[in-house]
PDB file of N, CA and C in Angstrom:
ATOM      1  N   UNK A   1       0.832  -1.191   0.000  1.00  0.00           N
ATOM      2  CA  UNK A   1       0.000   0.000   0.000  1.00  0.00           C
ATOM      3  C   UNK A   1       0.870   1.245   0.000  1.00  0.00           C
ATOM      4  N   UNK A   2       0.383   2.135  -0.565  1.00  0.00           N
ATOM      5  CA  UNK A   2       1.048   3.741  -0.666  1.00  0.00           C
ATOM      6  C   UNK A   2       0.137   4.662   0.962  1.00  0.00           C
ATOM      7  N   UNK A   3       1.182   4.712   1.509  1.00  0.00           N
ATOM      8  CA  UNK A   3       0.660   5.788   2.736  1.00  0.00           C
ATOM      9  C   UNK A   3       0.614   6.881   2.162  1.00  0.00           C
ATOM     10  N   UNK A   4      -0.480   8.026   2.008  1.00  0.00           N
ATOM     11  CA  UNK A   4      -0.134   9.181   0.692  1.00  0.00           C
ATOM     12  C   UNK A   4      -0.093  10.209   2.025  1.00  0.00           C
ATOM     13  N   UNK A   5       0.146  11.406   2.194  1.00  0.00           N
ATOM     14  CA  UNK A   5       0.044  12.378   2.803  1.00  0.00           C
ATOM     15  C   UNK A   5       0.069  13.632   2.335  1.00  0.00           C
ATOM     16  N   UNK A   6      -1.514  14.725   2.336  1.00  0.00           N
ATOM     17  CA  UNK A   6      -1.438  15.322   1.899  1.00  0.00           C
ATOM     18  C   UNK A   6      -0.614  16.999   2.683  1.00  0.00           C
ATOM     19  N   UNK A   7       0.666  17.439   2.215  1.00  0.00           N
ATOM     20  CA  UNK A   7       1.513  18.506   2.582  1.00  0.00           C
ATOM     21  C   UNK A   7       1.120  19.706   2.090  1.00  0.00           C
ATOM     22  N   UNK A   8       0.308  20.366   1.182  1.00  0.00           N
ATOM     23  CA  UNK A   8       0.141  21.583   0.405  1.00  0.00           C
ATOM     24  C   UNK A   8      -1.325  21.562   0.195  1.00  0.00           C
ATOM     25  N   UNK A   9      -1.755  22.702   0.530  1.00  0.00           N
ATOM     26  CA  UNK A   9      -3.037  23.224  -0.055  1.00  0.00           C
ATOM     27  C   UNK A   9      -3.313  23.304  -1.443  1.00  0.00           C
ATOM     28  N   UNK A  10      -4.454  22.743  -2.338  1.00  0.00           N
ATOM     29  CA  UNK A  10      -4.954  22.735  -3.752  1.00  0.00           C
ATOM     30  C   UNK A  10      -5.089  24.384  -3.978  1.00  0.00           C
ATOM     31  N   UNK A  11      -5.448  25.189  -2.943  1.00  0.00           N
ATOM     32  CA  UNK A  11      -5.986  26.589  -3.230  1.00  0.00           C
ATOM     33  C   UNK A  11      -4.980  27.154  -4.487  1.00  0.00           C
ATOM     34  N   UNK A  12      -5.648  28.204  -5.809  1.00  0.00           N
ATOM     35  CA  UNK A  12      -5.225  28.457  -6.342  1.00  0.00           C
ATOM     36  C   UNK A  12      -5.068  27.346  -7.267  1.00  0.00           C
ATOM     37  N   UNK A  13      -4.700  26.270  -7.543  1.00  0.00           N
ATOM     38  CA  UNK A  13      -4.699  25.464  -8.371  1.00  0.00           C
ATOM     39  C   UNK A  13      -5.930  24.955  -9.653  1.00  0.00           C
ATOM     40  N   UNK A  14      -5.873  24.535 -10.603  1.00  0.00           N
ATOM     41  CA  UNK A  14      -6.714  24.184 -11.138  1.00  0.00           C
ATOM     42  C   UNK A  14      -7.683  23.156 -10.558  1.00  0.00           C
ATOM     43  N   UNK A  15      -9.410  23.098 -11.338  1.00  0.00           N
ATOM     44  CA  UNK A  15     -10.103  22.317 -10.727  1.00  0.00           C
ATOM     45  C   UNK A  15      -9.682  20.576 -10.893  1.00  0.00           C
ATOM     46  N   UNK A  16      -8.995  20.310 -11.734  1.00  0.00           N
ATOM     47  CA  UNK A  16      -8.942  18.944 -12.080  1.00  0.00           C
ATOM     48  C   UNK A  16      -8.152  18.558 -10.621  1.00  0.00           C
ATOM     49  N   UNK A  17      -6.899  19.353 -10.486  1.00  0.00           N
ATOM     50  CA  UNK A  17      -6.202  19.026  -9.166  1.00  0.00           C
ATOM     51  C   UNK A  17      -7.106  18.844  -7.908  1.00  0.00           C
ATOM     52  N   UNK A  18      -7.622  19.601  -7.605  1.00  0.00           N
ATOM     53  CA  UNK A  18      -8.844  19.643  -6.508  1.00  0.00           C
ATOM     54  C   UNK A  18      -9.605  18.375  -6.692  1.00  0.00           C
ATOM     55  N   UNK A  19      -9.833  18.048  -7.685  1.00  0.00           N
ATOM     56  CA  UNK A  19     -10.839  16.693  -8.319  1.00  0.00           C
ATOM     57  C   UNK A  19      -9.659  15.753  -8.166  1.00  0.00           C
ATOM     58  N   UNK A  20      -9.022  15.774  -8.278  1.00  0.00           N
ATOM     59  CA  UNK A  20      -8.053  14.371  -8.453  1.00  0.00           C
ATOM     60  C   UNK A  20      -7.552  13.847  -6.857  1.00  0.00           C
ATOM     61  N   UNK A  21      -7.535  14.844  -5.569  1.00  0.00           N
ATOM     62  CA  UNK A  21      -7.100  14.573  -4.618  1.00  0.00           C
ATOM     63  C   UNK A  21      -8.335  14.337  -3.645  1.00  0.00           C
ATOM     64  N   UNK A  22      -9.344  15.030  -4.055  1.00  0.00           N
ATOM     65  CA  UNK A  22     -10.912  14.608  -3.688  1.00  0.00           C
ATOM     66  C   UNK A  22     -10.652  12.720  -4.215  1.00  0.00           C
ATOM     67  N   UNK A  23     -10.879  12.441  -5.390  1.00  0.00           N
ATOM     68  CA  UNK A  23     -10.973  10.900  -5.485  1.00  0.00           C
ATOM     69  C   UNK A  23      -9.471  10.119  -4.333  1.00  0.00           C
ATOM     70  N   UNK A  24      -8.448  10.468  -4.347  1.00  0.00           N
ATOM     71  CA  UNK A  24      -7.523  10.013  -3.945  1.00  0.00           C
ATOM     72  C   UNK A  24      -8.021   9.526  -1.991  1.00  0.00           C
ATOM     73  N   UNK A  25      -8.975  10.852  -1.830  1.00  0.00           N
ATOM     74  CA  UNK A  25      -9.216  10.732  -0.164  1.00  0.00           C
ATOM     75  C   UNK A  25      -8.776  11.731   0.646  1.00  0.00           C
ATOM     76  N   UNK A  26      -7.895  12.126  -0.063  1.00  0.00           N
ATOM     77  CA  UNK A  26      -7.490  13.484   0.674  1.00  0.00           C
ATOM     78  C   UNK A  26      -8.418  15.058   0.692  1.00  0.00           C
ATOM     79  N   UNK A  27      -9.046  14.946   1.950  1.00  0.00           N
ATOM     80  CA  UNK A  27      -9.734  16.810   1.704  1.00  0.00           C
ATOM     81  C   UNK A  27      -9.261  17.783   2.530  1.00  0.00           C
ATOM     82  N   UNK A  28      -8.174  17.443   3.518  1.00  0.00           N
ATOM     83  CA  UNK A  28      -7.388  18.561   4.123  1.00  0.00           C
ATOM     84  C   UNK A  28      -5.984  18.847   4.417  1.00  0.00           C
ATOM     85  N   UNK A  29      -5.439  19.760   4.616  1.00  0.00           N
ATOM     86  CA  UNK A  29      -3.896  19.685   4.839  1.00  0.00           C
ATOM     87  C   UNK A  29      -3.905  18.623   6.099  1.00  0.00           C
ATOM     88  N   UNK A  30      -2.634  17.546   5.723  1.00  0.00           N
ATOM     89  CA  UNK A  30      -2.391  16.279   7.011  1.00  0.00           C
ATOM     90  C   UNK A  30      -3.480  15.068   6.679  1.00  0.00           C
ATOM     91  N   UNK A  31      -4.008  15.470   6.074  1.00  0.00           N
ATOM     92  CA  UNK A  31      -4.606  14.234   5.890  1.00  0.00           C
ATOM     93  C   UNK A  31      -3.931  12.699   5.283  1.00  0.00           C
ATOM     94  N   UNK A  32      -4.611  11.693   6.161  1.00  0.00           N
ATOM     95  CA  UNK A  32      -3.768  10.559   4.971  1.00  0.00           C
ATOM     96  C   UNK A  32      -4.764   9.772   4.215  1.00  0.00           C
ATOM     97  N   UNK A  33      -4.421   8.860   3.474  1.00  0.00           N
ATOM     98  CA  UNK A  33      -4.944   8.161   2.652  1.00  0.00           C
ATOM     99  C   UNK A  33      -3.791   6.442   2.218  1.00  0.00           C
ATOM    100  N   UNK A  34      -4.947   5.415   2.554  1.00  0.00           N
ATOM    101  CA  UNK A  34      -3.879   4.570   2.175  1.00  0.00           C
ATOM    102  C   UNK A  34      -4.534   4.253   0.160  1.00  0.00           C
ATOM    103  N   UNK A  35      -3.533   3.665  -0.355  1.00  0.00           N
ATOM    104  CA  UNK A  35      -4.216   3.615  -1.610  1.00  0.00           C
ATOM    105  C   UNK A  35      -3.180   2.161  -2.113  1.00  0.00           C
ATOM    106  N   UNK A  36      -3.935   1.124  -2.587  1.00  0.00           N
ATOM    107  CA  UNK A  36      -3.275  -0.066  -3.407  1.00  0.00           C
ATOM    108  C   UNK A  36      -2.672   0.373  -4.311  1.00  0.00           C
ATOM    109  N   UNK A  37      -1.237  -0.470  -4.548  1.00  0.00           N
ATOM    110  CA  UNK A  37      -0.180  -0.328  -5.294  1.00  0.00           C
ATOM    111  C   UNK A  37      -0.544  -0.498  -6.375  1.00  0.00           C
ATOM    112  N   UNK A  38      -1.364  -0.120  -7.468  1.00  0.00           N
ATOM    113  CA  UNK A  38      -1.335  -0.188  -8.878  1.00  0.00           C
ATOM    114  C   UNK A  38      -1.062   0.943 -10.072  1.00  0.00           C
ATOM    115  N   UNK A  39      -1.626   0.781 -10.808  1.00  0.00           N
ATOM    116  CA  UNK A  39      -1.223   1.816 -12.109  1.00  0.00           C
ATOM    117  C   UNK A  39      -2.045   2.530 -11.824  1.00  0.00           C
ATOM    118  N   UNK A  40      -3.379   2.870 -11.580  1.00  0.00           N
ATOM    119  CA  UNK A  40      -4.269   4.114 -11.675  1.00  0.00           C
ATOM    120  C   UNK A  40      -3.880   4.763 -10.346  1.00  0.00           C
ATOM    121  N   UNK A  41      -3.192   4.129  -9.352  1.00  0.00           N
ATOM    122  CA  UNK A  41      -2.992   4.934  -8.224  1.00  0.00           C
ATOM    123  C   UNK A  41      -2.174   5.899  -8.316  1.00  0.00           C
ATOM    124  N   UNK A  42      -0.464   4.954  -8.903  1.00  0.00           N
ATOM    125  CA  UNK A  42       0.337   6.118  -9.719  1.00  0.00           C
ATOM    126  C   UNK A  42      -0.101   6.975 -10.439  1.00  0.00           C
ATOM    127  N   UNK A  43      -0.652   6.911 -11.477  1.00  0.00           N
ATOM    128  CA  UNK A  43      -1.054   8.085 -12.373  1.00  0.00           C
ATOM    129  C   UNK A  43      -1.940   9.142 -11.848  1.00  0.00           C
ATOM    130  N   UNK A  44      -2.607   8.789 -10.827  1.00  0.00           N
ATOM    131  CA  UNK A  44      -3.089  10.178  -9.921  1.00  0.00           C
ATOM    132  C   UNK A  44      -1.888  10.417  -9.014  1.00  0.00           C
ATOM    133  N   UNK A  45      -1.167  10.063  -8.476  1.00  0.00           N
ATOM    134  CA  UNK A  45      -0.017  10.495  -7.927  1.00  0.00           C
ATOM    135  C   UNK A  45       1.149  10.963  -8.396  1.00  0.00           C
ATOM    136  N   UNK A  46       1.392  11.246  -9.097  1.00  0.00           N
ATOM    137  CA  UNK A  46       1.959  11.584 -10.413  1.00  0.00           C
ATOM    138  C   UNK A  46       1.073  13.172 -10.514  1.00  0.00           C
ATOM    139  N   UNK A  47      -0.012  12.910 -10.666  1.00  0.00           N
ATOM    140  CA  UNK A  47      -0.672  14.119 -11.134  1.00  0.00           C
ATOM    141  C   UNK A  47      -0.833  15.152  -9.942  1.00  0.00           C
ATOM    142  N   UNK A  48      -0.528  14.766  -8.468  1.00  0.00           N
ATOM    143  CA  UNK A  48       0.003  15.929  -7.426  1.00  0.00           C
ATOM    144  C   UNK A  48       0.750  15.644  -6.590  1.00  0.00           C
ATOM    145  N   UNK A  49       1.918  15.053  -7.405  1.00  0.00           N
ATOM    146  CA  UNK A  49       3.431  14.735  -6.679  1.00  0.00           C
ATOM    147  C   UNK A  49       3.849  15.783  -6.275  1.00  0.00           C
ATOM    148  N   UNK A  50       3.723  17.365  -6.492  1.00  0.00           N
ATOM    149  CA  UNK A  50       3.728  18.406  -5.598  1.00  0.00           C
ATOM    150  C   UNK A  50       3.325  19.020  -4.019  1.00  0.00           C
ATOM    151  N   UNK A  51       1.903  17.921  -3.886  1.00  0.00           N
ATOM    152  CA  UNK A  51       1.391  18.676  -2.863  1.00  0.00           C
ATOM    153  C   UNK A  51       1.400  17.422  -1.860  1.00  0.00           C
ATOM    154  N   UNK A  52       1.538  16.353  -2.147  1.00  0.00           N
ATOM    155  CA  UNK A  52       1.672  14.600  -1.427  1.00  0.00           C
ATOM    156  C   UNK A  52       3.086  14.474  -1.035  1.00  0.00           C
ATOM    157  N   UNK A  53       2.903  13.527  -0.118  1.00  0.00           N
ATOM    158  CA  UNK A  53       4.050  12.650   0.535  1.00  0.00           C
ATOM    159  C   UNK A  53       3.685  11.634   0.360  1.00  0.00           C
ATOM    160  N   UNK A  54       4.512  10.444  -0.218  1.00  0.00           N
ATOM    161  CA  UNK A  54       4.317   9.280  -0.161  1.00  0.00           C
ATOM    162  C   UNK A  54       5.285   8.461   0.106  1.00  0.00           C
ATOM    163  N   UNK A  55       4.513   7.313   1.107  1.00  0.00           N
ATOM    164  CA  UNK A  55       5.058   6.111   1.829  1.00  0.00           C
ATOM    165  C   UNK A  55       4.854   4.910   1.192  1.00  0.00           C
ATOM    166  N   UNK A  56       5.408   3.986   1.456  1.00  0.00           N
ATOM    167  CA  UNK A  56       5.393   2.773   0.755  1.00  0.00           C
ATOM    168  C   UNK A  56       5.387   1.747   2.359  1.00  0.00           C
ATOM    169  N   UNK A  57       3.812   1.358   2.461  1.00  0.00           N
ATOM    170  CA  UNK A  57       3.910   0.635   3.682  1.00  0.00           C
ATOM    171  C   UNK A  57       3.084  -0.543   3.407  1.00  0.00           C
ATOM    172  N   UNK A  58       3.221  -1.973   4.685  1.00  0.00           N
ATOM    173  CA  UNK A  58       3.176  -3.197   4.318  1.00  0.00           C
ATOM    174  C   UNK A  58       1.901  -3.463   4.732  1.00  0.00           C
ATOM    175  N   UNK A  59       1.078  -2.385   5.587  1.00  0.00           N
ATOM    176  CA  UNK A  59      -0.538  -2.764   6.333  1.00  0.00           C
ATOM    177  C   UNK A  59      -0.879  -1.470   6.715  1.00  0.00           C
ATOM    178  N   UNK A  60      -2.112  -1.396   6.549  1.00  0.00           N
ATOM    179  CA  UNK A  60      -3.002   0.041   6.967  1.00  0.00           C
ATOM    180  C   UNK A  60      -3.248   0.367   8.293  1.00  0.00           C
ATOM    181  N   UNK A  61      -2.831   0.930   9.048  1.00  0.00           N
ATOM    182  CA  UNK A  61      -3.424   1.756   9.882  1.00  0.00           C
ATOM    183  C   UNK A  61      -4.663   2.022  10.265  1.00  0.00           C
ATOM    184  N   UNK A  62      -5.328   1.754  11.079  1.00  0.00           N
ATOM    185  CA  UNK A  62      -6.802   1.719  11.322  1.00  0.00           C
ATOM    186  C   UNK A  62      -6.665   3.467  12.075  1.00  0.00           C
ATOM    187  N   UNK A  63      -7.569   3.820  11.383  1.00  0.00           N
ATOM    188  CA  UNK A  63      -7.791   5.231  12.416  1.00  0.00           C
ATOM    189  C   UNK A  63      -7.973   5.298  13.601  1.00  0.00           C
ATOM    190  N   UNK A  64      -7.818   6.317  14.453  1.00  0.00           N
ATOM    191  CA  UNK A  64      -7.852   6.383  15.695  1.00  0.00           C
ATOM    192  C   UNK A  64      -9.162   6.414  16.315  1.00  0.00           C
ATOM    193  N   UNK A  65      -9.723   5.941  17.229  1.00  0.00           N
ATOM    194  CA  UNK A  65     -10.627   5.990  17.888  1.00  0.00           C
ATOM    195  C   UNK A  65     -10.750   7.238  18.423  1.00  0.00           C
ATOM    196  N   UNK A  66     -12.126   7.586  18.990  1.00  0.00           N
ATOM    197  CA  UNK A  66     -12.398   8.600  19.779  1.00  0.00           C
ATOM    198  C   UNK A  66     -12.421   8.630  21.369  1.00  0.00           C
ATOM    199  N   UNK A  67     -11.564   8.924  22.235  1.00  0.00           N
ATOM    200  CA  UNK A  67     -11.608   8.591  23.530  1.00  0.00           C
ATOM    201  C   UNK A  67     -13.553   9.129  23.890  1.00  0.00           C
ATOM    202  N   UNK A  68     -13.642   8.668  24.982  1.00  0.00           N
ATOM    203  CA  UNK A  68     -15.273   8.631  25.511  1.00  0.00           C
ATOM    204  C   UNK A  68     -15.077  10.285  26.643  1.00  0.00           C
ATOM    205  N   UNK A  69     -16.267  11.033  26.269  1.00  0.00           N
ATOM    206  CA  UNK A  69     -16.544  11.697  26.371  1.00  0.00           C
ATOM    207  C   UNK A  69     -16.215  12.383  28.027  1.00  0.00           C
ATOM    208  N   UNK A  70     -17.222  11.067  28.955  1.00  0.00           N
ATOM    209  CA  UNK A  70     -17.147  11.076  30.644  1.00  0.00           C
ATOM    210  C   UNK A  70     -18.425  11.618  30.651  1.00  0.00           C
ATOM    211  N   UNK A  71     -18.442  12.109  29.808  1.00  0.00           N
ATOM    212  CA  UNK A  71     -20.668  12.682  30.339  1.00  0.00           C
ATOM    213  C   UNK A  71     -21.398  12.324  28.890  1.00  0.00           C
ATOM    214  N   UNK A  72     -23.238  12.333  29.237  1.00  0.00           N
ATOM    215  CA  UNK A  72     -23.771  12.418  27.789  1.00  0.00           C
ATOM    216  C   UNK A  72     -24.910  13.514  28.431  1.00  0.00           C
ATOM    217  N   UNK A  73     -25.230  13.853  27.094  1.00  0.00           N
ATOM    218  CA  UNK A  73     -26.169  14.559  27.130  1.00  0.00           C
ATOM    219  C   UNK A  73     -27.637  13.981  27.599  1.00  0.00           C
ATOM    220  N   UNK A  74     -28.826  14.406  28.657  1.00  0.00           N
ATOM    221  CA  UNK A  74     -29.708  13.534  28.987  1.00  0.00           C
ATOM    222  C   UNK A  74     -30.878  14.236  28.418  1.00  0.00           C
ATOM    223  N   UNK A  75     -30.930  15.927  28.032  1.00  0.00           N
ATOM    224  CA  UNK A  75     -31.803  16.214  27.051  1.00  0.00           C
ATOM    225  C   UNK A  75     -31.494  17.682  26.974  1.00  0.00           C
ATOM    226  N   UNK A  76     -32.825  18.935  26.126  1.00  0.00           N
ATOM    227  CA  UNK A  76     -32.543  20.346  26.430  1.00  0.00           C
ATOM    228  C   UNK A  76     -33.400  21.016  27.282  1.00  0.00           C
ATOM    229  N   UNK A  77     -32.617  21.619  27.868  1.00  0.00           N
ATOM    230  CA  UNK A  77     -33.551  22.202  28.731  1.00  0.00           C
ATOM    231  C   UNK A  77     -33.922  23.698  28.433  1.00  0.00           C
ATOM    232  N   UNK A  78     -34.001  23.881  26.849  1.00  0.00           N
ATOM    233  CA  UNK A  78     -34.144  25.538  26.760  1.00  0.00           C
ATOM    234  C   UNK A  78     -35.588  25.190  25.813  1.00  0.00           C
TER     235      UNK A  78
END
């Protein structure tokens, strides 16, 4: 798998770029994305080898959980 990481803002750039890192998974600065090693992956990576970091890793990363809150809400009172 390609660990991609997005380093640079699309702003200013053309729309296809914006469109191409939207499909990739990436929608904010730091964001990651894992993506399978094939040919269509390269060729969008390729197409914003400017604004990405890429890793070459052996298993995905499961996202992080959300630690628990300690309270919930029980209703509104307005």
């Amino acid at each position: 798998y390609f660990r991609v990481t997005m380093h640079r803002s699309p702003i200013g750039l053309p729309f296809k770029v914006r469109r191409t890192l939207e499909a990739l998974g990436l929608g904010k600065r730091s964001s990651v994305a894992y993506l399978p090693c094939n040919k269509s992956s390269i060729g969008s990576l390729l197409k914003v080898k400017e604004l990405v970091q890429v890793e070459a890793t052996q298993e995905i990363r499961p996202k992080r959980q959300r630690v628990a809150r300690g309270w919930t809400v029980l209703g509104n009172q307005l």
